[in-house]
N, C-alpha and C. Protein backbone atom coordinates (compact mmCIF):
# COMPACT_ATOMS: atom_id res chain seq x y z
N UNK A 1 -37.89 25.56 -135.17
CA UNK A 1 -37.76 24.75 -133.97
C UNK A 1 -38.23 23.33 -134.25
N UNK A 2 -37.28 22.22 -133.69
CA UNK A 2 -37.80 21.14 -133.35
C UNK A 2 -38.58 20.18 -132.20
N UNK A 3 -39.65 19.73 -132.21
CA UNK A 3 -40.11 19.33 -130.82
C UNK A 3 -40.50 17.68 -131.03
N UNK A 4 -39.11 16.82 -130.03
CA UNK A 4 -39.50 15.98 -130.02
C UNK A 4 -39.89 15.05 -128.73
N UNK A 5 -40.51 13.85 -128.68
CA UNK A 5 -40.28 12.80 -127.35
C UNK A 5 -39.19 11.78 -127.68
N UNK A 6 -38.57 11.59 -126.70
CA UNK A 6 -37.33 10.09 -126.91
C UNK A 6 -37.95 9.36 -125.49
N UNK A 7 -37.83 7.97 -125.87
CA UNK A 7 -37.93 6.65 -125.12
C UNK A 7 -36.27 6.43 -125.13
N UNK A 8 -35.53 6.16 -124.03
CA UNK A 8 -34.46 5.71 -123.95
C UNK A 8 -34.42 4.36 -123.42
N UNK A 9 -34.01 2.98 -124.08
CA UNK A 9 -34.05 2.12 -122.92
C UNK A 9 -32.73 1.51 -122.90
N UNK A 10 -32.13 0.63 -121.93
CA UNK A 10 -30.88 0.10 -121.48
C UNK A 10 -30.90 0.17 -120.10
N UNK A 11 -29.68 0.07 -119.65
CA UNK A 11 -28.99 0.41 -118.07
C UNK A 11 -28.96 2.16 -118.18
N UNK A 12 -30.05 2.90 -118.36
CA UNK A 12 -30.45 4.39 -118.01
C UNK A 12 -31.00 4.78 -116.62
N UNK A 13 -30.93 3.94 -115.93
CA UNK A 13 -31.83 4.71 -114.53
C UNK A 13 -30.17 4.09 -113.42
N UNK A 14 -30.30 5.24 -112.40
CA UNK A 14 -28.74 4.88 -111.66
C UNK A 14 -27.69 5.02 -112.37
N UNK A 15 -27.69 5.80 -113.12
CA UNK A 15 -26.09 5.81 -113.87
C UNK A 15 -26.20 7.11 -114.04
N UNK A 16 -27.39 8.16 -113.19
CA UNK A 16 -26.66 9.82 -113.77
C UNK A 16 -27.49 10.12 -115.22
N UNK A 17 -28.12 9.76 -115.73
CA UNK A 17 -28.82 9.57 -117.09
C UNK A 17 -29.17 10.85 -117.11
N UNK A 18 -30.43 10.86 -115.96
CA UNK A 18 -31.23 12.21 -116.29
C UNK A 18 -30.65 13.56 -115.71
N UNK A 19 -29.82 13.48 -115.00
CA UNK A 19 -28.49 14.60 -114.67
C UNK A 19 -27.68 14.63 -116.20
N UNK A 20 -27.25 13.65 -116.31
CA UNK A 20 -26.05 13.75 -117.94
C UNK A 20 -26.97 14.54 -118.93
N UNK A 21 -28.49 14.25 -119.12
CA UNK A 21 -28.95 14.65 -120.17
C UNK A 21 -29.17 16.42 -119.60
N UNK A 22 -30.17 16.49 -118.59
CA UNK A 22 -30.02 17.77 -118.45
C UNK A 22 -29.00 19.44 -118.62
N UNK A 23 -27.77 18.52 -118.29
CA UNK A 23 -26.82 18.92 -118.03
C UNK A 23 -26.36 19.60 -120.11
N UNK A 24 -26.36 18.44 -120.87
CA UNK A 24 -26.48 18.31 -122.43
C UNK A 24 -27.41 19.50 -122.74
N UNK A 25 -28.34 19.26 -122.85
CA UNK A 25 -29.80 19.90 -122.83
C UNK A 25 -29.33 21.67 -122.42
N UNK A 26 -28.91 22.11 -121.24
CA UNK A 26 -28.66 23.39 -121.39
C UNK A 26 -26.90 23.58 -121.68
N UNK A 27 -26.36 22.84 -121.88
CA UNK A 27 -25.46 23.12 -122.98
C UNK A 27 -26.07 23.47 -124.00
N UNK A 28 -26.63 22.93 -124.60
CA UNK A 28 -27.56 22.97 -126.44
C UNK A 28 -28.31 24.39 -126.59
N UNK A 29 -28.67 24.34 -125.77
CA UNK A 29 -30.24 25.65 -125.60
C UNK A 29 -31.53 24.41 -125.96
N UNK A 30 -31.38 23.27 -125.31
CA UNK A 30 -32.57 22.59 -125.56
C UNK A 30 -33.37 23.08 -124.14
N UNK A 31 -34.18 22.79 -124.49
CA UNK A 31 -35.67 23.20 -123.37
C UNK A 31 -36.77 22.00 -123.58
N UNK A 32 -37.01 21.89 -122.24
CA UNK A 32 -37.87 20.57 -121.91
C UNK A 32 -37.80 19.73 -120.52
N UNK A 33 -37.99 18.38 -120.61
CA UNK A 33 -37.67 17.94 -119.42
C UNK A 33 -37.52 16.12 -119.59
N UNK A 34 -37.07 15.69 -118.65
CA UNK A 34 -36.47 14.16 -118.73
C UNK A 34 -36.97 13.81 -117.15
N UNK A 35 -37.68 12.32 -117.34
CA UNK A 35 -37.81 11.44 -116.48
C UNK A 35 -37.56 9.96 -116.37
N UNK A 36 -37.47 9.67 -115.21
CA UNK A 36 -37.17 7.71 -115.67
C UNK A 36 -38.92 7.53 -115.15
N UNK A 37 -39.09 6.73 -115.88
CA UNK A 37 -40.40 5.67 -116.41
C UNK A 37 -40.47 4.19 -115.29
N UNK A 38 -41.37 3.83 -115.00
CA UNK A 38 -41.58 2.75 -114.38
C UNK A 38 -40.88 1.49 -114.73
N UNK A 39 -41.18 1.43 -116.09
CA UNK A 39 -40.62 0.17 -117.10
C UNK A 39 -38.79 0.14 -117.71
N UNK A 40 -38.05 1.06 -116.81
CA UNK A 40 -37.20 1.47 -116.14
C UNK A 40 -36.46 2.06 -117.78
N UNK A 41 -37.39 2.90 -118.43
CA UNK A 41 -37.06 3.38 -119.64
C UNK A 41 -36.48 4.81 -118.69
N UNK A 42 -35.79 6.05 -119.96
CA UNK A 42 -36.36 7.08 -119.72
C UNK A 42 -37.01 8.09 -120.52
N UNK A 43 -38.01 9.15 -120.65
CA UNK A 43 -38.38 9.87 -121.50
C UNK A 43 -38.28 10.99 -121.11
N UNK A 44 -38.12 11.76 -122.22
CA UNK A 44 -37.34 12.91 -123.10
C UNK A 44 -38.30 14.32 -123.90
N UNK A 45 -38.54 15.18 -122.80
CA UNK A 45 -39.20 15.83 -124.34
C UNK A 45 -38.55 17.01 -124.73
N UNK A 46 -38.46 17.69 -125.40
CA UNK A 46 -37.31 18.14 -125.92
C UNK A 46 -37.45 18.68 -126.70
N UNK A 47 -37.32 20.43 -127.16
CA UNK A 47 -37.46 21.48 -127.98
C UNK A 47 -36.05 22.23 -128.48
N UNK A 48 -36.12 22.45 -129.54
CA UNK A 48 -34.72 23.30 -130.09
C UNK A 48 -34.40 23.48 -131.32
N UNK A 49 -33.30 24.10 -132.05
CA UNK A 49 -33.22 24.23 -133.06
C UNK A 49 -33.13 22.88 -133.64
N UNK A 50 -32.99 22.89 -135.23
CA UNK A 50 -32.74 21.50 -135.35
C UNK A 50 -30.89 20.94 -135.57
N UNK A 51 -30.41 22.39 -135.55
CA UNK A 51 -29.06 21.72 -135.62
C UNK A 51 -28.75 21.30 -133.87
N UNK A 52 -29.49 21.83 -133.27
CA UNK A 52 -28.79 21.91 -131.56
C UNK A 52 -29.52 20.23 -131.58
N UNK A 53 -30.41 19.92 -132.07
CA UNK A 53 -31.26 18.84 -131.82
C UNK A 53 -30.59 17.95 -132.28
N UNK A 54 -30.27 17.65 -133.22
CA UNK A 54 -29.30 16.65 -133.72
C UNK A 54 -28.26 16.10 -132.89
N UNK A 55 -27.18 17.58 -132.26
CA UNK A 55 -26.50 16.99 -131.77
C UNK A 55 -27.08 16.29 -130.30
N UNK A 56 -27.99 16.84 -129.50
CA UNK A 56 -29.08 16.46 -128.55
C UNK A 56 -29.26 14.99 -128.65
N UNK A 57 -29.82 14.93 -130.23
CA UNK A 57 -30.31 13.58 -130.30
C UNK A 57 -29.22 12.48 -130.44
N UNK A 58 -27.94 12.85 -130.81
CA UNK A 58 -27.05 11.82 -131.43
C UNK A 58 -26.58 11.54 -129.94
N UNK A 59 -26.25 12.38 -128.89
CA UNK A 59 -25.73 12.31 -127.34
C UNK A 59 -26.79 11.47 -126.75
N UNK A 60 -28.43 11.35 -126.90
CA UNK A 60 -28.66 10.16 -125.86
C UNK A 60 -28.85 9.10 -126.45
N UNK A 61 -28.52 9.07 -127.81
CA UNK A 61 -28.47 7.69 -128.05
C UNK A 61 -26.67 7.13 -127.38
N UNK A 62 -25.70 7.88 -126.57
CA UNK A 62 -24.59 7.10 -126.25
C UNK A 62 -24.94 7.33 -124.79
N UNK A 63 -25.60 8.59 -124.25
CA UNK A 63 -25.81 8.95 -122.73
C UNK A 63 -24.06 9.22 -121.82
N UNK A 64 -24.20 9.16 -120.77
CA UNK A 64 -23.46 8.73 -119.96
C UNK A 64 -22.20 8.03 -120.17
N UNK A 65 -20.95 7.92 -119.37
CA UNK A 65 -20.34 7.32 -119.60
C UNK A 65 -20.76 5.86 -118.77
N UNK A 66 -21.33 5.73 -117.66
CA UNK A 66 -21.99 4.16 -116.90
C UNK A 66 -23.17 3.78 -117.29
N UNK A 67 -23.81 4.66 -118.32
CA UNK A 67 -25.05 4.06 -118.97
C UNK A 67 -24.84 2.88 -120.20
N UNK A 68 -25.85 2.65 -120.42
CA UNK A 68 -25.67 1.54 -121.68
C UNK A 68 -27.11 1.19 -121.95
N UNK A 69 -27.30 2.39 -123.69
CA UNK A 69 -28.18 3.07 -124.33
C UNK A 69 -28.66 0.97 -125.51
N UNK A 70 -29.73 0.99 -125.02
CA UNK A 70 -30.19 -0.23 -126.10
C UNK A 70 -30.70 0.06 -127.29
N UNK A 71 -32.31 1.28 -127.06
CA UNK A 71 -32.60 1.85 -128.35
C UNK A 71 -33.25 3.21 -128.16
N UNK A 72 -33.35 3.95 -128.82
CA UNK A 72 -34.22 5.04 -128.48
C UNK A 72 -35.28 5.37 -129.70
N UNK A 73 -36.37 5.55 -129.15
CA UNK A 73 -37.69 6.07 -129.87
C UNK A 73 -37.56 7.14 -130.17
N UNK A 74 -37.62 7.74 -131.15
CA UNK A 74 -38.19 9.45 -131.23
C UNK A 74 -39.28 9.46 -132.26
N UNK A 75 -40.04 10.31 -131.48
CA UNK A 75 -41.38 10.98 -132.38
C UNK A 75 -41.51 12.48 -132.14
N UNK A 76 -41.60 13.09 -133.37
CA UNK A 76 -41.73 14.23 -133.81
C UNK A 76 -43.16 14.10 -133.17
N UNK A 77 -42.96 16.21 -132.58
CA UNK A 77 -44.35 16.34 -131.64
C UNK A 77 -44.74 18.21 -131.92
N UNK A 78 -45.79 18.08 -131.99
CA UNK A 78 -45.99 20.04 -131.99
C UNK A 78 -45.45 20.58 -131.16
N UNK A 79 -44.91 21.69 -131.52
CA UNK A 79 -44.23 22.62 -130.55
C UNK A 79 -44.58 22.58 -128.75
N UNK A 80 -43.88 22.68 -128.13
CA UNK A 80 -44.70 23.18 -126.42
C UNK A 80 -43.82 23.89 -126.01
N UNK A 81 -43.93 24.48 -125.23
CA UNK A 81 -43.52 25.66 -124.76
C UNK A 81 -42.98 25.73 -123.24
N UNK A 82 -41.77 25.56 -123.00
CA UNK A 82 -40.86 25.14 -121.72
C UNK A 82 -40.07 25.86 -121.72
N UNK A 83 -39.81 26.49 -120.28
CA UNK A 83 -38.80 27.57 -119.52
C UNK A 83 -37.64 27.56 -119.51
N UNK A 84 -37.08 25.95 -119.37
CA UNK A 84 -35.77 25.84 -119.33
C UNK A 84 -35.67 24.06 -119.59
N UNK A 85 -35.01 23.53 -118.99
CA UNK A 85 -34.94 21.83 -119.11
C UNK A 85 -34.88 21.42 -117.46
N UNK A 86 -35.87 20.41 -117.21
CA UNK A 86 -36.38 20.11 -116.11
C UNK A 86 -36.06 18.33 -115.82
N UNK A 87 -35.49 18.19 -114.46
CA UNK A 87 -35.63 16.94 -114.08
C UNK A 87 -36.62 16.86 -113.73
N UNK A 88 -37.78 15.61 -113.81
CA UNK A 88 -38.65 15.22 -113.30
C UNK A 88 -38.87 14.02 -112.68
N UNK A 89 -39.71 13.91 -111.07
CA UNK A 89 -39.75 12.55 -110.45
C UNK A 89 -39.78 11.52 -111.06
């Protein structure tokens, strides 16, 4: 298993972002959860194989089709342990 965090930033908040990703996410069998950030980023945490992860990871770096992805952070993180993939406030 892979467990990572992503920083997404661009035009990600109002465009469906954290619906598009969720939506990705249990397509994959990823498990975790996604929120938009104050600093109108969004973050990502995110568990799965590493082939499901890849493709995971290569999808929010494009997001959405009304989004518009600037850069994304990822940092490798110890495992955690999540039920399913969660929107969060």
């Amino acid at each position: 298993m892979r467990s990572v965090d992503a920083r997404v930033t661009g035009r990600v908040q109002g465009v469906f972002f954290r619906l598009s990703t969720q939506e990705k996410a249990i397509e994959l069998g990823i498990r975790g959860t996604v929120r938009n950030e104050a600093d109108g980023s969004v973050f990502i945490e995110a568990v799965g194989g590493p082939r499901e992860m890849e493709q995971f990871l290569a999808w929010i770096h494009e997001g959405p089709s009304g989004a518009r992805v600037d850069s994304v952070t990822v940092t490798e993180r110890e495992s955690r342990a999540f039920s399913g993939f969660e929107i969060l406030a």
